[in-house]
Protein backbone atom coordinates (compact mmCIF):
# COMPACT_ATOMS: atom_id res chain seq x y z
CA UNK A 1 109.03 179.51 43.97
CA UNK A 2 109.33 179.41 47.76
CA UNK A 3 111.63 176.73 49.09
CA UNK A 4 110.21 173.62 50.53
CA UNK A 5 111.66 171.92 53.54
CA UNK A 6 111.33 168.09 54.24
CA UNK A 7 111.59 167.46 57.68
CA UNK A 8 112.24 163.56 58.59
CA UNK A 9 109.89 162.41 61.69
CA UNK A 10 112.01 160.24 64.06
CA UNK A 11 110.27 158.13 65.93
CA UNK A 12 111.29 157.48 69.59
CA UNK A 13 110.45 154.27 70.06
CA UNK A 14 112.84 151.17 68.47
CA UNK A 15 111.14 149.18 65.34
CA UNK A 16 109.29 146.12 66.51
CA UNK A 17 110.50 142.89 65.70
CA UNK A 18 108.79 141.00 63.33
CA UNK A 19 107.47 138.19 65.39
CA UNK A 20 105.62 140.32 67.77
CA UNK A 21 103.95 142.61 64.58
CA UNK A 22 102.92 139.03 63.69
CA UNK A 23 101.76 138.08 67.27
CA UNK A 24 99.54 141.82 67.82
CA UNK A 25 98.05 141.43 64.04
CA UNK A 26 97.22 137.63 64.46
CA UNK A 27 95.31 138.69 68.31
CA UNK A 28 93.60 141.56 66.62
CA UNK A 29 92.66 139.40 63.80
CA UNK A 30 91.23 136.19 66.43
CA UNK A 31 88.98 138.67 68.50
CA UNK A 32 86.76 139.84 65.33
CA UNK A 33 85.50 139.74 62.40
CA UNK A 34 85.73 143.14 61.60
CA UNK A 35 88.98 143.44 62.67
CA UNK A 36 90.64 140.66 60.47
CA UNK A 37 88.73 141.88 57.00
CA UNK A 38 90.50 144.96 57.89
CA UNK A 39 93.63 143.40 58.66
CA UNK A 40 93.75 141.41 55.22
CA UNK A 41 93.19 144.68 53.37
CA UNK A 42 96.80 146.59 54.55
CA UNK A 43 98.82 144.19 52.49
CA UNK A 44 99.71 140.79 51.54
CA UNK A 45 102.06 139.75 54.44
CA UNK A 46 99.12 141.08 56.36
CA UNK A 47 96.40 139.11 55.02
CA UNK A 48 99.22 135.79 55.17
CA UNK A 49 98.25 136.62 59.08
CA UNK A 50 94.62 137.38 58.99
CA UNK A 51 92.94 135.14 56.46
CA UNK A 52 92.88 131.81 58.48
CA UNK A 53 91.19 134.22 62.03
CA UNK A 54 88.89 135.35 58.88
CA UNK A 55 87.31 131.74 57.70
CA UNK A 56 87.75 130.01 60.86
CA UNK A 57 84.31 131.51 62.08
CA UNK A 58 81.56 132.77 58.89
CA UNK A 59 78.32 134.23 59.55
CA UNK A 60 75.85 134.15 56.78
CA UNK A 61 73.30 136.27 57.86
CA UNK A 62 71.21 137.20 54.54
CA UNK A 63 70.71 136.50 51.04
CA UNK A 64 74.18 138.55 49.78
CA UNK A 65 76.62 137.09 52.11
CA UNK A 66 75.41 133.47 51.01
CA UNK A 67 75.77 134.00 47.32
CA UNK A 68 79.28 135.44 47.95
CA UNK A 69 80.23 132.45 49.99
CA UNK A 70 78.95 129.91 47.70
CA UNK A 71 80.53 131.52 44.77
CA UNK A 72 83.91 131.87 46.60
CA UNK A 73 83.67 128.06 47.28
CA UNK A 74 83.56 127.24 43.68
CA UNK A 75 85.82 129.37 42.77
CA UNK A 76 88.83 130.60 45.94
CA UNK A 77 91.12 131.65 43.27
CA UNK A 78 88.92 134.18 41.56
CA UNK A 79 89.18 135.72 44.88
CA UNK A 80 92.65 135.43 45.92
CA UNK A 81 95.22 138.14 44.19
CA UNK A 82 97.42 136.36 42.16
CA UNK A 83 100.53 137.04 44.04
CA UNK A 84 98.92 135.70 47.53
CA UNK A 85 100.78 132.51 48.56
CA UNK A 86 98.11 130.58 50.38
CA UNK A 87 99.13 126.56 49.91
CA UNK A 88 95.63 125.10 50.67
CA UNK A 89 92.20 126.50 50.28
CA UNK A 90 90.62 127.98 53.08
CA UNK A 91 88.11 126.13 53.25
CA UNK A 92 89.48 123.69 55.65
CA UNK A 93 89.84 126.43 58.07
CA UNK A 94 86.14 127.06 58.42
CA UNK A 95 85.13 125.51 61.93
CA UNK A 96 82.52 127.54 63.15
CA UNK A 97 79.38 128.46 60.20
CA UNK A 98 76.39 130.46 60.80
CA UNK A 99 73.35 130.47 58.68
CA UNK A 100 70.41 132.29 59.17
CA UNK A 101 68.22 134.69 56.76
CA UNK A 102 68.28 132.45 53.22
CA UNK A 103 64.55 130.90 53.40
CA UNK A 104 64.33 131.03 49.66
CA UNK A 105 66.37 127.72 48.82
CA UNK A 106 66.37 124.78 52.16
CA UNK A 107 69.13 122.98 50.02
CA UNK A 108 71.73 125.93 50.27
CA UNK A 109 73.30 124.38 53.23
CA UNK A 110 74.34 121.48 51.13
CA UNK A 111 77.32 122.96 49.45
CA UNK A 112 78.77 124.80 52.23
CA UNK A 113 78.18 121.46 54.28
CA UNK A 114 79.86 119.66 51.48
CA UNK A 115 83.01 121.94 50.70
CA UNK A 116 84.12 122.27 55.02
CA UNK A 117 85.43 119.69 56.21
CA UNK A 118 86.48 120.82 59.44
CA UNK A 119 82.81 122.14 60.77
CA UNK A 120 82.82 121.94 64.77
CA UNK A 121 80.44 124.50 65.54
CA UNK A 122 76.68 125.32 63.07
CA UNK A 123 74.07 127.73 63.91
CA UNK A 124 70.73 127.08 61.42
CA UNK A 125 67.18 126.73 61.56
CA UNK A 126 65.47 123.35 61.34
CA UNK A 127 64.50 123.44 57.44
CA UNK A 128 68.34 124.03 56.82
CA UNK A 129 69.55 120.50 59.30
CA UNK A 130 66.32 118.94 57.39
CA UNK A 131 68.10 118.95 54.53
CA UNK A 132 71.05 118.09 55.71
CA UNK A 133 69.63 114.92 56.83
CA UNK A 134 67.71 114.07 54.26
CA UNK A 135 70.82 115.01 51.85
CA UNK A 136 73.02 112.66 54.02
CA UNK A 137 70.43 109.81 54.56
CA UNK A 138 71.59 106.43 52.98
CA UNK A 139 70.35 105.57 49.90
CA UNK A 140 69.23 109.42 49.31
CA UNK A 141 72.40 110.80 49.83
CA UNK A 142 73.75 113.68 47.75
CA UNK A 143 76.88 114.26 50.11
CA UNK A 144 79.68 112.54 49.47
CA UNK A 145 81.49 109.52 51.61
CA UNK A 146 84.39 111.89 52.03
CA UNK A 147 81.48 114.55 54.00
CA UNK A 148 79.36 111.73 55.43
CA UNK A 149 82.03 110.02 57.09
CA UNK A 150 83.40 113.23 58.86
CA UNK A 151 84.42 112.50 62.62
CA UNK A 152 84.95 116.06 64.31
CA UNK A 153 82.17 116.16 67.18
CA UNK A 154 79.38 118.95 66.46
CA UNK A 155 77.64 121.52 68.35
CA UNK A 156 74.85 122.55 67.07
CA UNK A 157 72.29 125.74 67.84
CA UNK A 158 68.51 125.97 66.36
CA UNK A 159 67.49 129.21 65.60
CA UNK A 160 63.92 128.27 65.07
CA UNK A 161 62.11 125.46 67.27
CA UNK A 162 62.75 121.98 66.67
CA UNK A 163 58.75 120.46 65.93
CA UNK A 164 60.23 119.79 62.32
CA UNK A 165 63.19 117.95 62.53
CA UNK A 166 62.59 114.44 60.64
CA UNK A 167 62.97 111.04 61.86
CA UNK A 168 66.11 109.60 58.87
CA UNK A 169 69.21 107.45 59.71
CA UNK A 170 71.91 110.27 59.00
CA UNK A 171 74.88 109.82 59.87
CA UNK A 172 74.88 113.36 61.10
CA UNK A 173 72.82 112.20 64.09
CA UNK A 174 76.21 110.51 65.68
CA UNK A 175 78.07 113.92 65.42
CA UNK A 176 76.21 116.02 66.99
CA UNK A 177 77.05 116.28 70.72
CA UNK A 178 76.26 119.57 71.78
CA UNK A 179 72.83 121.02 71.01
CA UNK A 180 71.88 124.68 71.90
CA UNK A 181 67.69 125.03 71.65
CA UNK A 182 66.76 129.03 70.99
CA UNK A 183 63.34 128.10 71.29
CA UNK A 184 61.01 125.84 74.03
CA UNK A 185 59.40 124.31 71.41
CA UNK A 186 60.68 120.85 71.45
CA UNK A 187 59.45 117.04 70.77
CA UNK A 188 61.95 114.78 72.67
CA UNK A 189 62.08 111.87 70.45
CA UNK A 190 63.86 114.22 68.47
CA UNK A 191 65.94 114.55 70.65
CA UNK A 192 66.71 110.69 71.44
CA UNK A 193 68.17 110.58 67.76
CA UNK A 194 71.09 112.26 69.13
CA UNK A 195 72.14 109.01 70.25
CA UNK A 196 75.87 111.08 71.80
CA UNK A 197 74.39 113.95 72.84
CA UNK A 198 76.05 115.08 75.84
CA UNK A 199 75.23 118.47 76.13
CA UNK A 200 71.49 120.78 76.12
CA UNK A 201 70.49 123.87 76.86
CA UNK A 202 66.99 125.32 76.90
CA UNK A 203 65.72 128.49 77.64
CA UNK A 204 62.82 129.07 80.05
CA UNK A 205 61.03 132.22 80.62
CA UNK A 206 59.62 130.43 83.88
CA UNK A 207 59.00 126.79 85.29
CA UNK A 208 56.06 126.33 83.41
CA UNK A 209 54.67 122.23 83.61
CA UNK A 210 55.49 121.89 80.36
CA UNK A 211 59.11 123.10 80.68
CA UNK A 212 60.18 121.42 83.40
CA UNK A 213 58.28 117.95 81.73
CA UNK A 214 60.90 119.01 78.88
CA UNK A 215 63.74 119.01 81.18
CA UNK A 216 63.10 116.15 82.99
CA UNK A 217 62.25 113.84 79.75
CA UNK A 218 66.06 114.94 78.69
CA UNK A 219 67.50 113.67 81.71
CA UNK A 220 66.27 110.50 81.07
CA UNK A 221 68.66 110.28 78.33
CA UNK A 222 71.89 108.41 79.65
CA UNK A 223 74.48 110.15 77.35
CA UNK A 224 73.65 113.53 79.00
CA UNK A 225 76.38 115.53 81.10
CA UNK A 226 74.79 118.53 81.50
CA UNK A 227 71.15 120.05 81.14
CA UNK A 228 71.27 123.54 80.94
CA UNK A 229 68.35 125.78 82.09
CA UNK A 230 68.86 129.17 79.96
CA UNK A 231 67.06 132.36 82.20
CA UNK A 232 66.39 134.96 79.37
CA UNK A 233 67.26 137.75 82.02
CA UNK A 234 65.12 141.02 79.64
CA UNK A 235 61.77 138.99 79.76
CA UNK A 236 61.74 136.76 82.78
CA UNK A 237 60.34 138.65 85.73
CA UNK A 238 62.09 138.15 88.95
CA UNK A 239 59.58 135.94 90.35
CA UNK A 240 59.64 133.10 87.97
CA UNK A 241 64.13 133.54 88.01
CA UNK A 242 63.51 133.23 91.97
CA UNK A 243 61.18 130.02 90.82
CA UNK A 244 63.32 128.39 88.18
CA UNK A 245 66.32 128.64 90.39
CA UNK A 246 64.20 126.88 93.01
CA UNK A 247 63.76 124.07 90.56
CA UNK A 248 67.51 123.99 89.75
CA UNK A 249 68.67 124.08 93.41
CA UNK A 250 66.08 121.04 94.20
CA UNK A 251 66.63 119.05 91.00
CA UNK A 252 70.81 118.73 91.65
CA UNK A 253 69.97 117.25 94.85
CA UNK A 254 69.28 114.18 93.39
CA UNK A 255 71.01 115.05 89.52
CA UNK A 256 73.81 117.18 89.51
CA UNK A 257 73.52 116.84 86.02
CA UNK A 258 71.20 119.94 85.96
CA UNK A 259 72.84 123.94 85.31
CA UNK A 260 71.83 127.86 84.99
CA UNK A 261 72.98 130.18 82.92
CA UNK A 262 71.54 134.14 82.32
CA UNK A 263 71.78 135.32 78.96
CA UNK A 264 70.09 138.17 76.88
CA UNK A 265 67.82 137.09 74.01
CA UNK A 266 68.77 139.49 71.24
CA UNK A 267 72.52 138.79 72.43
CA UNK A 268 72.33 135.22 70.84
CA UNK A 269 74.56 136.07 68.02
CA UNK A 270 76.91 137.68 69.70
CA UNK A 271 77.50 135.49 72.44
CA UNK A 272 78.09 132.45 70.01
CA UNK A 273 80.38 134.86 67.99
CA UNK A 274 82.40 135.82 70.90
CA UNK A 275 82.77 131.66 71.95
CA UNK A 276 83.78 131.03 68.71
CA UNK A 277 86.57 133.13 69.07
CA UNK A 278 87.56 132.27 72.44
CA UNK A 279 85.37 133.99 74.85
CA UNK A 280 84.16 131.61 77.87
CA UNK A 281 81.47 128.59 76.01
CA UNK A 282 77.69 128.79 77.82
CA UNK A 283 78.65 125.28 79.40
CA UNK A 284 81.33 127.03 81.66
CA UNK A 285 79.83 130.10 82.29
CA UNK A 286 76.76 127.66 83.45
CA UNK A 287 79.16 125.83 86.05
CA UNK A 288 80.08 128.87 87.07
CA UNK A 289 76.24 130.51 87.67
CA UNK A 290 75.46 127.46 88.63
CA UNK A 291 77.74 126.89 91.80
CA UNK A 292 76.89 130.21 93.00
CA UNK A 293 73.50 129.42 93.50
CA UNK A 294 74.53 127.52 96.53
């Protein structure tokens, strides 16, 4: 039998400490998705590290990933091995929830709503925030005080137009302060509901009468700090960017309240992804676009 030598690999570089494994895993595990599932799969010291970067943003983007979700909500420690030390469940770590994709059952939202306490940051269409309205409503409500009386401000982005959204006293209304529109479609009473908005953003494929009657009805609202005009740079031709950054430069003369950002339409996932996670919000990159139009 011919002899077998093991031959010991010494590496040249000094262990790492601890603390800085820790500190490379835990940045790895904040700048994606991806990166953290991975990162709770190499062991359970690991996952100690990744979990929290894993729940603190969720994007439910079809049927599948919403039935896993909701089942892991009523049940975290079928899910979590046995000999995984986590002291609270994970649930209170979700901030940021996206929801798109589930059209067969409106009231899905109302669970995941219910079980996060922490939500800063929801992405849904306007039959999903229906029934969270009507589900928080007074009188009609299914939520419970505990998720009605919720204080954390909210930022929220429609991924259909907002034509539907009903007129109810939800307490919901007083959260929101930040809404993202992915669509022109708009009625601004709906908007007036929002009675501490602060923040809107629109986009425009040009300065259409209608668009800029949008944008000007929003500024009547005395909450607002900032109006954001959203240029969707692969379908607006360079005439109407050279026109709606006209209308920006001449609105601030007299409201400085107005901004312009350039985004990409089929980017609109991954640019709220990458905020979540601590890539620079729409808001600044609009100050930013905005003071370089002179």
């Amino acid at each position: 039998m011919p002899r077998i030598d093991i031959v010991e690999v010494v590496s040249p570089f000094p262990p790492l400490p601890l603390e800085l494994v820790r500190h490379i895993l835990g940045f790895a595990a904040a700048a994606s998705r991806h990166a953290s599932r991975n990162i709770c799969l190499v062991a359970p010291w690991a996952r100690d590290i990744a979990l929290p970067y894993l729940f603190h943003t969720v994007v439910l983007n079809d049927k599948e990933s919403y039935i896993k979700f909701r089942k892991y909500l009523h049940s975290p420690e079928s899910y979590i091995p046995s000999n995984f030390d986590f002291k609270f469940s994970p649930t209170v770590l979700v901030r940021n929830l996206w929801v798109e994709g589930i059209r067969y059952d409106p009231r899905c939202i109302f669970p995941i709503y219910q079980s996060c306490d922490n939500l800063t940051h929801l992405a849904l269409s306007v039959d999903l925030f229906n029934w969270l309205l009507n589900l928080s409503t007074p009188g009609l409500s299914e939520i419970s005080d505990r998720a009605s009386s919720r204080s954390p401000d909210l930022q929220v982005t429609f991924l259909s137009s907002m034509l539907g959204v009903i007129d109810t006293p939800s307490p919901i209304y007083k959260r929101v302060t930040h809404i993202c529109l992915t669509s022109a479609s708009v009625v601004e009473r709906h908007i007036s509901s929002f009675t501490r908005l602060s923040h809107i953003s629109m986009p425009c494929r040009g300065m259409s009468h209608r668009n800029q009657a949008h944008l000007r009805r929003f500024l009547g609202l005395k909450t607002l700090k900032m109006v954001v005009v959203v240029v969707l740079e692969d379908v607006v031709r360079t005439e109407d960017r050279e026109d709606l950054k006209g209308w920006v430069r001449g609105v601030r003369q007299t409201d400085s309240r107005v901004y312009m950002v350039e985004r990409h339409s089929s980017r609109i996932r991954e640019d709220w992804e990458n905020e979540m996670r601590g890539g620079d919000s729409m808001w600044d990159m609009a100050v930013r676009y905005t003071a370089e139009l002179g």
